[in-house]
N, C-alpha and C. Protein backbone atom coordinates (compact mmCIF):
# COMPACT_ATOMS: atom_id res chain seq x y z
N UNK A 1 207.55 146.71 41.54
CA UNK A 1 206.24 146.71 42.16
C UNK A 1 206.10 145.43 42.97
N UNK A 2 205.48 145.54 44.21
CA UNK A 2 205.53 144.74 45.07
C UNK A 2 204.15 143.61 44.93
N UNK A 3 203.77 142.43 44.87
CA UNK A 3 202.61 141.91 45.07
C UNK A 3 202.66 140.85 46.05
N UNK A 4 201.42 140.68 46.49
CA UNK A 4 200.81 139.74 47.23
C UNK A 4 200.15 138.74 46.38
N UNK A 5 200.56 137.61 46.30
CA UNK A 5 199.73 135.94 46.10
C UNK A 5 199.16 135.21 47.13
N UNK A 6 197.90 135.11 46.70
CA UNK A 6 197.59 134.85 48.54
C UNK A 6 196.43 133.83 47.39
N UNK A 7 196.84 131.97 47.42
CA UNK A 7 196.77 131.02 46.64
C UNK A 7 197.18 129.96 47.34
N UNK A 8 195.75 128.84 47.40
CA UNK A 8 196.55 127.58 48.00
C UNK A 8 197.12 126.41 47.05
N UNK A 9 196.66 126.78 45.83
CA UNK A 9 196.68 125.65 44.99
C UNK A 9 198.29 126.09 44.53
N UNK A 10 199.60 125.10 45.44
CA UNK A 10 200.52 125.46 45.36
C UNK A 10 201.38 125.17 43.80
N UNK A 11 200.63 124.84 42.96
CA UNK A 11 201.49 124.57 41.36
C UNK A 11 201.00 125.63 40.75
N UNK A 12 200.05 126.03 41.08
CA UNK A 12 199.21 127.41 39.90
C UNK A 12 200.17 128.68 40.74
N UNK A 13 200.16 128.68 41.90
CA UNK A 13 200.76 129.97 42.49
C UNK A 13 202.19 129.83 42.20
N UNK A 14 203.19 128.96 42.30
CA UNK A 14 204.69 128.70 42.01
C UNK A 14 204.41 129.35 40.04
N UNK A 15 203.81 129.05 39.58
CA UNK A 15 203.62 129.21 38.25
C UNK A 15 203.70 130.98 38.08
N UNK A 16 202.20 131.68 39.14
CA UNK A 16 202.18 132.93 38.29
C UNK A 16 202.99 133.42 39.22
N UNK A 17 204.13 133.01 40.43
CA UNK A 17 204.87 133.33 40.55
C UNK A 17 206.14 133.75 40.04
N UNK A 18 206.93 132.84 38.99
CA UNK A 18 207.99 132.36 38.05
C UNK A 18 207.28 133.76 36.84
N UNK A 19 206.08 133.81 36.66
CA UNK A 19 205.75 134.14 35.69
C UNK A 19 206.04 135.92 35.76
N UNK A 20 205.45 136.31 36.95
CA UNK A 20 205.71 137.36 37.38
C UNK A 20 207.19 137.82 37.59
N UNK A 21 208.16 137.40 38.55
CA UNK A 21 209.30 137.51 38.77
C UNK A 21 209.54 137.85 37.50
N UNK A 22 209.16 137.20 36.02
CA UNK A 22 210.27 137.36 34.90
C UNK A 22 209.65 138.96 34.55
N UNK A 23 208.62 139.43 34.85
CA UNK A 23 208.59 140.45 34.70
C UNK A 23 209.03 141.46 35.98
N UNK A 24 209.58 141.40 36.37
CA UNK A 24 210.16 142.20 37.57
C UNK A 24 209.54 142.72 38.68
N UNK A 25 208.29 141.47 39.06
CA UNK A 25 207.24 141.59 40.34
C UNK A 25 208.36 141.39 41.41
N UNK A 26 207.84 141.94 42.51
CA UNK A 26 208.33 141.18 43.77
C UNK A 26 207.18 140.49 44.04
N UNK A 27 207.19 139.46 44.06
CA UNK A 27 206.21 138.38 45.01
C UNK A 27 206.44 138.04 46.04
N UNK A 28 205.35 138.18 47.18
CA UNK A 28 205.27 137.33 48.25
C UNK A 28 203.95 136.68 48.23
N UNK A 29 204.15 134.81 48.24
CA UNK A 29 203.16 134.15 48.04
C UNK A 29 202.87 133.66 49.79
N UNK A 30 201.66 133.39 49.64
CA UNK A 30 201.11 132.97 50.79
C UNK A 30 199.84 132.06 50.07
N UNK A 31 199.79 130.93 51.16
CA UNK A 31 198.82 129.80 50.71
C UNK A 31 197.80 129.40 51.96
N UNK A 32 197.55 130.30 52.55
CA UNK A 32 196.35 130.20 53.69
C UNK A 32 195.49 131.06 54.04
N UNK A 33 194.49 131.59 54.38
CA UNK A 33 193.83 132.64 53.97
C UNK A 33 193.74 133.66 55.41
N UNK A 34 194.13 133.11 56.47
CA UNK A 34 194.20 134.03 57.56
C UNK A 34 195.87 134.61 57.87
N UNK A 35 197.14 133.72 57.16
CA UNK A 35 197.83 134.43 57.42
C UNK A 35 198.07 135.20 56.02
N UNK A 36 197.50 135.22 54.86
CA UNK A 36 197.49 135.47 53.93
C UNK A 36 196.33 137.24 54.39
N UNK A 37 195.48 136.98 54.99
CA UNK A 37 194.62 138.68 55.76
C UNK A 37 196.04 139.14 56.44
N UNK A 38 196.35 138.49 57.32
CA UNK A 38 197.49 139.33 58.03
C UNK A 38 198.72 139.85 57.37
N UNK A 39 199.12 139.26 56.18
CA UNK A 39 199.77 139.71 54.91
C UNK A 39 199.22 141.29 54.37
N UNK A 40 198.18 140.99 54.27
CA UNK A 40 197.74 142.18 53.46
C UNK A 40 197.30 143.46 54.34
N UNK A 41 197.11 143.31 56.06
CA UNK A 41 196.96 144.25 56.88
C UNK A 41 198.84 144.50 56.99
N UNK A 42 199.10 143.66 56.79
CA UNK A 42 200.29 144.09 57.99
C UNK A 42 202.09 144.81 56.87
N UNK A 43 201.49 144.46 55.90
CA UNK A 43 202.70 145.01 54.86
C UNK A 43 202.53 145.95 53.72
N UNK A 44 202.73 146.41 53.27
CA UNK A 44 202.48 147.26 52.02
C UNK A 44 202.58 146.59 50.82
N UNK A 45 201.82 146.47 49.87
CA UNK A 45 201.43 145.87 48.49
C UNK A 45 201.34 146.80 47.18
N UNK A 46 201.69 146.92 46.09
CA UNK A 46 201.28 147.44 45.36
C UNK A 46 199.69 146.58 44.47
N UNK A 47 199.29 145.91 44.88
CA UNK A 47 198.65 144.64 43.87
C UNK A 47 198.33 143.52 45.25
N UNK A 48 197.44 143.23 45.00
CA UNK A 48 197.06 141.48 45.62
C UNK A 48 196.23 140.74 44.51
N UNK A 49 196.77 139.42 44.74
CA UNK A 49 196.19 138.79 43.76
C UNK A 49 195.38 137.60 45.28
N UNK A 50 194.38 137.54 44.73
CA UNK A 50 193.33 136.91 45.98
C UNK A 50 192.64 135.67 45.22
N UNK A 51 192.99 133.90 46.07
CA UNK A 51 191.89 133.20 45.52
C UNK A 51 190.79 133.71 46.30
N UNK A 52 189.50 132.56 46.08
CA UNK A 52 188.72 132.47 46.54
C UNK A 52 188.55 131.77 47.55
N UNK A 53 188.86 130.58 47.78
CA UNK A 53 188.43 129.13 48.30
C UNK A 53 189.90 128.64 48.88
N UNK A 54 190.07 129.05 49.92
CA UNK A 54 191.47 129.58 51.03
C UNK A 54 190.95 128.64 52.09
N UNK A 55 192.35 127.79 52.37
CA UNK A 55 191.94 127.19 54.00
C UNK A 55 191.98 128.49 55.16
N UNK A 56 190.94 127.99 56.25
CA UNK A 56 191.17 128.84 57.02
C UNK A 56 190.12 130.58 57.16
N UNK A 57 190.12 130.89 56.05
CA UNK A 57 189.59 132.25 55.67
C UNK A 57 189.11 132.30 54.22
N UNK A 58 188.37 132.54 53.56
CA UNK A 58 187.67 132.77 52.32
C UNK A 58 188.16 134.02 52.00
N UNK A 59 188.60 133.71 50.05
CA UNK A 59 189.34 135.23 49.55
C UNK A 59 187.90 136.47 49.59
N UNK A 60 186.70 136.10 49.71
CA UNK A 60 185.87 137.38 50.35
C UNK A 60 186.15 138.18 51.29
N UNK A 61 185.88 136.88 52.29
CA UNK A 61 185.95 137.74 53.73
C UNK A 61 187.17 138.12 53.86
N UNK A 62 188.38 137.94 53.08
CA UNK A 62 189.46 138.66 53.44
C UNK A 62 189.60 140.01 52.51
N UNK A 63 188.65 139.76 51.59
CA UNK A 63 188.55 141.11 50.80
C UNK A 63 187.84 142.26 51.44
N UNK A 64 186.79 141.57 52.53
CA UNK A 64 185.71 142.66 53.21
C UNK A 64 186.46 143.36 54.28
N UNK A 65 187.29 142.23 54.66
CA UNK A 65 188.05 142.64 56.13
C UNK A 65 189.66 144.13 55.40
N UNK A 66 189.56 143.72 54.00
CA UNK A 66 190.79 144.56 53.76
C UNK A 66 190.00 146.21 53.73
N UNK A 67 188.12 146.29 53.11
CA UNK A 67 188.26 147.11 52.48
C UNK A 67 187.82 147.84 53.82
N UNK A 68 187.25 147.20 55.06
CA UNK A 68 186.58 147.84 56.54
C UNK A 68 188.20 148.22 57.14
N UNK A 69 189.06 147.99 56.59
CA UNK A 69 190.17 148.65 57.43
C UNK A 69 191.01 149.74 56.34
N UNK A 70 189.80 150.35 55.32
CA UNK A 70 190.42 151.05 54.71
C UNK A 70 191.51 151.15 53.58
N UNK A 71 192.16 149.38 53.54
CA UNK A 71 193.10 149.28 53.11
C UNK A 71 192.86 149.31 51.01
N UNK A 72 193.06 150.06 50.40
CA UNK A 72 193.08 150.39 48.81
C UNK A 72 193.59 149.54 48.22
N UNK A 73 194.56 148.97 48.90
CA UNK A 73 195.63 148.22 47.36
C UNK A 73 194.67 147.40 46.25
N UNK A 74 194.69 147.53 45.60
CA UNK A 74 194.03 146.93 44.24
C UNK A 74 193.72 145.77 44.69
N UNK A 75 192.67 145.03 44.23
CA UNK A 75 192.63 143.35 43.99
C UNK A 75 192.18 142.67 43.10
N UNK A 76 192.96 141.72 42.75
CA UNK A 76 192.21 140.73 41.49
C UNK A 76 192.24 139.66 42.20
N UNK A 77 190.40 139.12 41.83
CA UNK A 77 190.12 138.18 42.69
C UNK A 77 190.65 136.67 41.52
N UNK A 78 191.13 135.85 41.70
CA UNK A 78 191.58 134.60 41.16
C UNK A 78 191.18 133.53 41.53
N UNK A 79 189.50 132.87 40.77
CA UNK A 79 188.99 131.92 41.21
C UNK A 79 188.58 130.96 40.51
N UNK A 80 188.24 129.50 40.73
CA UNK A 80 186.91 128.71 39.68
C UNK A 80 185.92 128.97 39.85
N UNK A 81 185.39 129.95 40.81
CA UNK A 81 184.25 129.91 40.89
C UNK A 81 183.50 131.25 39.79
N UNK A 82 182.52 130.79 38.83
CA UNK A 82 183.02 131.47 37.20
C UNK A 82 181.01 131.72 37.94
N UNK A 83 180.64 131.34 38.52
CA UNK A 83 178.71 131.88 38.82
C UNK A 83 178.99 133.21 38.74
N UNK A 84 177.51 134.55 38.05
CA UNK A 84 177.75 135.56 38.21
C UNK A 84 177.65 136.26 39.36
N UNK A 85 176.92 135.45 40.26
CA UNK A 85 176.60 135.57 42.06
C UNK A 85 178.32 136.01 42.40
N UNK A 86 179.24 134.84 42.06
CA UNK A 86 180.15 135.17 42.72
C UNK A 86 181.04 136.19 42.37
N UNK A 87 181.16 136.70 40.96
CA UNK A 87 181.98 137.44 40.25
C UNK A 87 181.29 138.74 41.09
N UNK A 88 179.67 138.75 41.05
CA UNK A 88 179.37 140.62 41.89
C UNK A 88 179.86 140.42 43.35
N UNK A 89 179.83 139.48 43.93
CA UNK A 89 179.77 139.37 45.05
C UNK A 89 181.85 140.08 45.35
N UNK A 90 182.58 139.04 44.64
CA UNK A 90 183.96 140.10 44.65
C UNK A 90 183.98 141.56 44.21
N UNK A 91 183.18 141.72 43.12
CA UNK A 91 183.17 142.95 42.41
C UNK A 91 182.74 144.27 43.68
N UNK A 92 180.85 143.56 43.89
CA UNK A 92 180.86 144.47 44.94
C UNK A 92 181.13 144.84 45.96
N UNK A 93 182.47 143.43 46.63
CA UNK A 93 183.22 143.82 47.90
C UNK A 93 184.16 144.17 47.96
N UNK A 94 184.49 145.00 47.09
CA UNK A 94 185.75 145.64 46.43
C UNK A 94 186.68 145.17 45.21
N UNK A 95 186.76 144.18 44.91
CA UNK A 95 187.67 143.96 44.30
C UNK A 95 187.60 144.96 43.16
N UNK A 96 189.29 144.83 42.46
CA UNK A 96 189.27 145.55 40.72
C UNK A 96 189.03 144.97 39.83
N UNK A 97 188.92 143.67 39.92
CA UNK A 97 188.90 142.37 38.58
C UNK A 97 188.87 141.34 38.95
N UNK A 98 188.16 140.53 38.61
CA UNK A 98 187.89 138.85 38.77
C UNK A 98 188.23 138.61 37.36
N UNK A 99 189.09 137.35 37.90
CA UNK A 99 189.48 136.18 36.67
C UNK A 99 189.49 134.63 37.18
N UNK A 100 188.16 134.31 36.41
CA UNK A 100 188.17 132.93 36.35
C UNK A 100 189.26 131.77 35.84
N UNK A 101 189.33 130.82 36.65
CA UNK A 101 190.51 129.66 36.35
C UNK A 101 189.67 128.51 35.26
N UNK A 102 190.10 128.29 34.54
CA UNK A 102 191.83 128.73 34.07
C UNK A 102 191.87 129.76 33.21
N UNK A 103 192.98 130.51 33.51
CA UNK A 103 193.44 131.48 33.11
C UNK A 103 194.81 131.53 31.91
N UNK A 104 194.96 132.37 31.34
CA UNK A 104 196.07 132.57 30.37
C UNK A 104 196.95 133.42 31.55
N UNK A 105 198.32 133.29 31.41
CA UNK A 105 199.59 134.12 32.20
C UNK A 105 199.42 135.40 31.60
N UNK A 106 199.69 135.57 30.12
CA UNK A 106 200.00 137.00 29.32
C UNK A 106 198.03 137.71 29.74
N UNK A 107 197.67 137.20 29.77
CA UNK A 107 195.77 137.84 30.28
C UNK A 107 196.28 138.19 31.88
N UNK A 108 196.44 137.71 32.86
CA UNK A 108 196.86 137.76 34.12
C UNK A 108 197.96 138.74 34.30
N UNK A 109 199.17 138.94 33.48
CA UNK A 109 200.19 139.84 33.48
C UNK A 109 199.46 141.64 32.95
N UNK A 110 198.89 140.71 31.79
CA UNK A 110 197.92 142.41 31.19
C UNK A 110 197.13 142.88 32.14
N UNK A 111 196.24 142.44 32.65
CA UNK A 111 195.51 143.03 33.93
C UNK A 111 196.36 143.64 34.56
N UNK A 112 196.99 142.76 35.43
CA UNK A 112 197.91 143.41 36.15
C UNK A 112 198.65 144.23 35.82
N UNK A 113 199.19 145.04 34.50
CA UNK A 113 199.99 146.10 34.13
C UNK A 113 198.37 147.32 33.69
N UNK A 114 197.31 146.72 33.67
CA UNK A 114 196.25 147.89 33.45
C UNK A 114 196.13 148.44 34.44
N UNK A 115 195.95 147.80 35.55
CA UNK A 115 195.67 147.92 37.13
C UNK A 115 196.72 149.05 37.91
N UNK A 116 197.49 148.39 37.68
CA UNK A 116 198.84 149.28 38.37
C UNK A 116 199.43 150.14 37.71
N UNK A 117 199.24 150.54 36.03
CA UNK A 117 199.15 152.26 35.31
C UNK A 117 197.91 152.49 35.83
N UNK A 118 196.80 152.19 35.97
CA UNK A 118 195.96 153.52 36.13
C UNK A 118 196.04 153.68 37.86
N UNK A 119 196.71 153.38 38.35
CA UNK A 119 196.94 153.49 40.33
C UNK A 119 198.22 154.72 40.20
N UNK A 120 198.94 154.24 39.34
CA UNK A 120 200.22 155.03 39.21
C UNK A 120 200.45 156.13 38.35
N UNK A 121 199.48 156.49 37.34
CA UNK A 121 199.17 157.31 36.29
C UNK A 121 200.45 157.50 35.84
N UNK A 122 200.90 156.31 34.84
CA UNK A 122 201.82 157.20 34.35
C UNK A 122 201.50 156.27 33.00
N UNK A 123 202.49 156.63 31.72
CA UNK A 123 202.29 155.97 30.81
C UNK A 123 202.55 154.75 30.31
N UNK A 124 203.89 154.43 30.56
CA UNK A 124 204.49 153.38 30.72
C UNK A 124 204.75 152.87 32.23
N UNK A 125 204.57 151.53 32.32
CA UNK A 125 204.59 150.85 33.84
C UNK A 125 205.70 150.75 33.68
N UNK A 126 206.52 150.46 32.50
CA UNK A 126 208.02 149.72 33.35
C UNK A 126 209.07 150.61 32.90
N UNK A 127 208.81 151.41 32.51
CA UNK A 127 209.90 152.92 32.28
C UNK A 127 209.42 154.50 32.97
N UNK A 128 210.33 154.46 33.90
CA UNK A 128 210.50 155.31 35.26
C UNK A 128 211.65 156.50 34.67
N UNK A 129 210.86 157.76 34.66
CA UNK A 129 212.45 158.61 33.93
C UNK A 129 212.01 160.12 35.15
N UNK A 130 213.22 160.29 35.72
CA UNK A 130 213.40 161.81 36.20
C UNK A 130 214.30 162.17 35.87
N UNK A 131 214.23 163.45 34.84
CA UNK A 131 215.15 164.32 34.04
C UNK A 131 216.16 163.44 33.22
N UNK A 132 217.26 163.12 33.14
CA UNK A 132 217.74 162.46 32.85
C UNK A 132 218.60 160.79 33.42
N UNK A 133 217.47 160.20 33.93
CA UNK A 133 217.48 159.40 34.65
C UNK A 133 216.64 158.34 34.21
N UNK A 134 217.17 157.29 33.75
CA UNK A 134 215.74 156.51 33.45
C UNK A 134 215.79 154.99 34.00
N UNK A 135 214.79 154.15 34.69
CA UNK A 135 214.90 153.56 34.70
C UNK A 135 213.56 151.88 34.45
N UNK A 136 214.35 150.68 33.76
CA UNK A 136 213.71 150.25 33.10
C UNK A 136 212.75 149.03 34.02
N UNK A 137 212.05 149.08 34.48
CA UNK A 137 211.72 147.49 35.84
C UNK A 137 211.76 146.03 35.33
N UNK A 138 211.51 145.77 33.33
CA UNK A 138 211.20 144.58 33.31
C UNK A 138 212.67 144.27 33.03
N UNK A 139 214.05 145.31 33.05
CA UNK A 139 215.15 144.47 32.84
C UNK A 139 216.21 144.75 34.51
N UNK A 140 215.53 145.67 34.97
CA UNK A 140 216.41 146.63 35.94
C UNK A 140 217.49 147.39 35.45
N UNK A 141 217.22 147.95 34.21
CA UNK A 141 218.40 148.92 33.91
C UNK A 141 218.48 150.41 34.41
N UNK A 142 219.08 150.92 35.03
CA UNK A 142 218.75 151.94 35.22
C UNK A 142 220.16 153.16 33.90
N UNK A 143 219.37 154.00 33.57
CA UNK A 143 220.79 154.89 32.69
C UNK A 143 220.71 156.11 33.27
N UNK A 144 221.33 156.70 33.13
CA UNK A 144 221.94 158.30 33.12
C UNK A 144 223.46 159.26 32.29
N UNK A 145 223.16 159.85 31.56
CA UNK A 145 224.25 159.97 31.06
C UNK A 145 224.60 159.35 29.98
N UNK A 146 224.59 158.78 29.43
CA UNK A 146 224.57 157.61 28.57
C UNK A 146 225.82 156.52 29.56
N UNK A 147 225.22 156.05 30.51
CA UNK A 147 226.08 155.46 31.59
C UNK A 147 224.57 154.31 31.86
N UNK A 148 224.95 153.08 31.86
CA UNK A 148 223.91 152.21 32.34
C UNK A 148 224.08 151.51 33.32
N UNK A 149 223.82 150.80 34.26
CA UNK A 149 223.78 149.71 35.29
C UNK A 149 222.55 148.99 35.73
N UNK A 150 222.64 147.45 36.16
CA UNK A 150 221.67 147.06 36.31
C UNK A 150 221.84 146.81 38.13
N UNK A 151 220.29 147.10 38.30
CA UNK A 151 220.27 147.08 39.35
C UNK A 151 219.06 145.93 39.96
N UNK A 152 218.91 145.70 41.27
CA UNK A 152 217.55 144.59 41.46
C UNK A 152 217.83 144.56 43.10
N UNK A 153 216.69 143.47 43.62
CA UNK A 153 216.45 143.76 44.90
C UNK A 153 216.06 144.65 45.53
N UNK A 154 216.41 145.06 46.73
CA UNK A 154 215.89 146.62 47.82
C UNK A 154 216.41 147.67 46.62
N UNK A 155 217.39 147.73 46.20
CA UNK A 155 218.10 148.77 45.47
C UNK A 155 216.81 149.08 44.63
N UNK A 156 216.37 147.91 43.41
CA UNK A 156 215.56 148.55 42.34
C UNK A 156 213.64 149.12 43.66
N UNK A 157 213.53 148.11 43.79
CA UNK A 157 212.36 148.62 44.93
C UNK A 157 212.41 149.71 45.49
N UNK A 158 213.51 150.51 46.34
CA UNK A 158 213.71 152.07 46.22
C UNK A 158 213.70 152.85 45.17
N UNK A 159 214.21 152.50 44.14
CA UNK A 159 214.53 153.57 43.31
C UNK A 159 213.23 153.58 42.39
N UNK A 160 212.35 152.43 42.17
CA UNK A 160 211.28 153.13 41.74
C UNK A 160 210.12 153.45 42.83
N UNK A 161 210.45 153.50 44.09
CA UNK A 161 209.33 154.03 45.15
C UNK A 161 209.67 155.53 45.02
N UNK A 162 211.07 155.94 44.77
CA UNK A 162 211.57 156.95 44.78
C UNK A 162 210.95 157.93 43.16
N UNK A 163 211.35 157.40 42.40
CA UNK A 163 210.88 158.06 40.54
C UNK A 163 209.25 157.99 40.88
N UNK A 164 208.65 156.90 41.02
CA UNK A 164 207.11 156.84 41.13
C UNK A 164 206.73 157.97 42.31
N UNK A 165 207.15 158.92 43.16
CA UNK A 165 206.86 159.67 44.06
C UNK A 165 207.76 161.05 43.92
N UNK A 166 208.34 161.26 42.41
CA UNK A 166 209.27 161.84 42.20
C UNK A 166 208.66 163.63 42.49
N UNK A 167 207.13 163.82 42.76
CA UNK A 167 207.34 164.91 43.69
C UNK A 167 206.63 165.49 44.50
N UNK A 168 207.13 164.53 45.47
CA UNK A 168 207.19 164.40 46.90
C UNK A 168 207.95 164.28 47.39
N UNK A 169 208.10 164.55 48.72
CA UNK A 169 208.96 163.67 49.61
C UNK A 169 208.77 162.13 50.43
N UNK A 170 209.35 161.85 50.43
CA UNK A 170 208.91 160.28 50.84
C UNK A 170 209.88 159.92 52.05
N UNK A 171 209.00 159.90 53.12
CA UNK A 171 209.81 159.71 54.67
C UNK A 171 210.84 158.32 54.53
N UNK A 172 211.52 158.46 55.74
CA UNK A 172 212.17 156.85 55.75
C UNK A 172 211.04 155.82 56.12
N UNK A 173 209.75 156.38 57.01
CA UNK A 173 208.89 155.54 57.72
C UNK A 173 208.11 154.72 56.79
N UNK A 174 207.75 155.56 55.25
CA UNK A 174 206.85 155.23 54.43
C UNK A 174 208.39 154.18 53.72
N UNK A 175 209.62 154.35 53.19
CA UNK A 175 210.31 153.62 52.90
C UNK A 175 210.56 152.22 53.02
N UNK A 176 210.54 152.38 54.36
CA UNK A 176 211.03 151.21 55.56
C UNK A 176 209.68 150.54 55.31
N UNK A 177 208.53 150.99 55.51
CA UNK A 177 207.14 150.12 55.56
C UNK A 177 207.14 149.02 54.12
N UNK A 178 207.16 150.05 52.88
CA UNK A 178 207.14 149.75 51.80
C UNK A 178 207.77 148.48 51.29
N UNK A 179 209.19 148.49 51.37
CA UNK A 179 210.07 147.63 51.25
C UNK A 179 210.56 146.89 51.94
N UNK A 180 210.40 146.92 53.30
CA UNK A 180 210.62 145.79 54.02
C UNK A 180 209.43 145.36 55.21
N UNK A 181 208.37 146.27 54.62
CA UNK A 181 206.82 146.05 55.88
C UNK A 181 206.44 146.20 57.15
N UNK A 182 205.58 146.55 57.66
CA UNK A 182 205.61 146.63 58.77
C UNK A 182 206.18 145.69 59.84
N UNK A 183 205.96 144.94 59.49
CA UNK A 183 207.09 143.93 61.16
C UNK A 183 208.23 143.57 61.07
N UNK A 184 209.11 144.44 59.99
CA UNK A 184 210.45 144.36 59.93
C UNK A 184 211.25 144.73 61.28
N UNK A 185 212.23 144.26 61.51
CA UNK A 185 212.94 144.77 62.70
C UNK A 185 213.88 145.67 62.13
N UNK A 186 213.86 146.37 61.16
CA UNK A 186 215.12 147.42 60.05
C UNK A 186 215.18 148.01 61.26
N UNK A 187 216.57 148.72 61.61
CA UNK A 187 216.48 149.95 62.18
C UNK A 187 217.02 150.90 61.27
N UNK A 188 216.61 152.24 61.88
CA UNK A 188 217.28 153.27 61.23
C UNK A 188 218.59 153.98 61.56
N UNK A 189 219.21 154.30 60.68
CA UNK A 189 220.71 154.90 61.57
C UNK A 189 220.82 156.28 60.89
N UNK A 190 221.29 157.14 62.29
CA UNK A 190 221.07 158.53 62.02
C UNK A 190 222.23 158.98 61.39
């Protein structure tokens, strides 16, 4: 699962960065709040994690600007600012959850695994199984057969865009967006 950190306070974000990775996030952190909007228009996210108090752009107005362009991806707003003014004020500009600083990691990781089962409806977040196929995200194992391998990078990022959409079809366009975003220069080869 892919997330957005969009955090200037660069020791707290390196932190629930490290923290995440060990659970098998992809992170992309960003620490400014207008290229941190253009982050979140311009790539595909499963999750954003949003401060508040951003040079440049405020984690609101980048929350208002995500939800007037339609854009869904979940958000947990990540702030000090603990007033109940400000908690409705994220709440009612979309966000999914506000968490006041300071925060616990394993509280921050749990959200974030509540958030992204009920987006993904399934039971388990980090065990992905079609027919006899299973695969695990917080180690990258994937099995079949009683045959295992670990996998990570673009590889694991497909293969659960692929099980998580297991029935559907899923274009190369939605692929390509997903995993490498819109202003990738990927090409495709026929």
């Amino acid at each position: 699962m892919k997330i957005l950190l969009i955090e200037d306070e660069y020791s707290l974000a390196d932190a629930i960065s490290e923290t995440l990775k060990k659970e098998n996030f992809t992170i992309n952190m960003v620490i400014d709040g207008e290229e941190g909007e253009n982050e979140a228009l311009t790539n595909v996210y499963d999750l954003i994690l949003l401060d508040v108090m951003l040079p440049n752009k405020s984690g609101f107005e980048i929350l208002r600007g995500l939800r007037e362009e339609n854009i869904t991806t979940p958000v947990i707003m990540l702030t000090a600012k603990s007033e109940i003014s400000d908690k409705l004020n994220g709440l009612e500009n979309g966000a999914d959850d506000y968490i006041t600083k300071p925060f616990h990691m394993r509280e921050l990781v749990a959200r974030i695994k509540i958030i992204l089962k009920r987006n993904v409806n399934i039971k388990d977040i980090n065990i992905l199984e079609y027919k006899d196929l299973k695969l695990d995200l917080r180690t990258g194992k994937m099995s079949s057969n009683n045959i295992e391998i670990s996998i990570c990078g673009k590889e694991l990022e497909l293969l659960e865009i692929l099980l998580l959409n297991k029935s559907q079809i899923v274009s190369r366009e939605i692929l390509a967006n997903k995993i490498w975003g819109y202003n990738s220069e990927a090409e495709y080869i026929m």
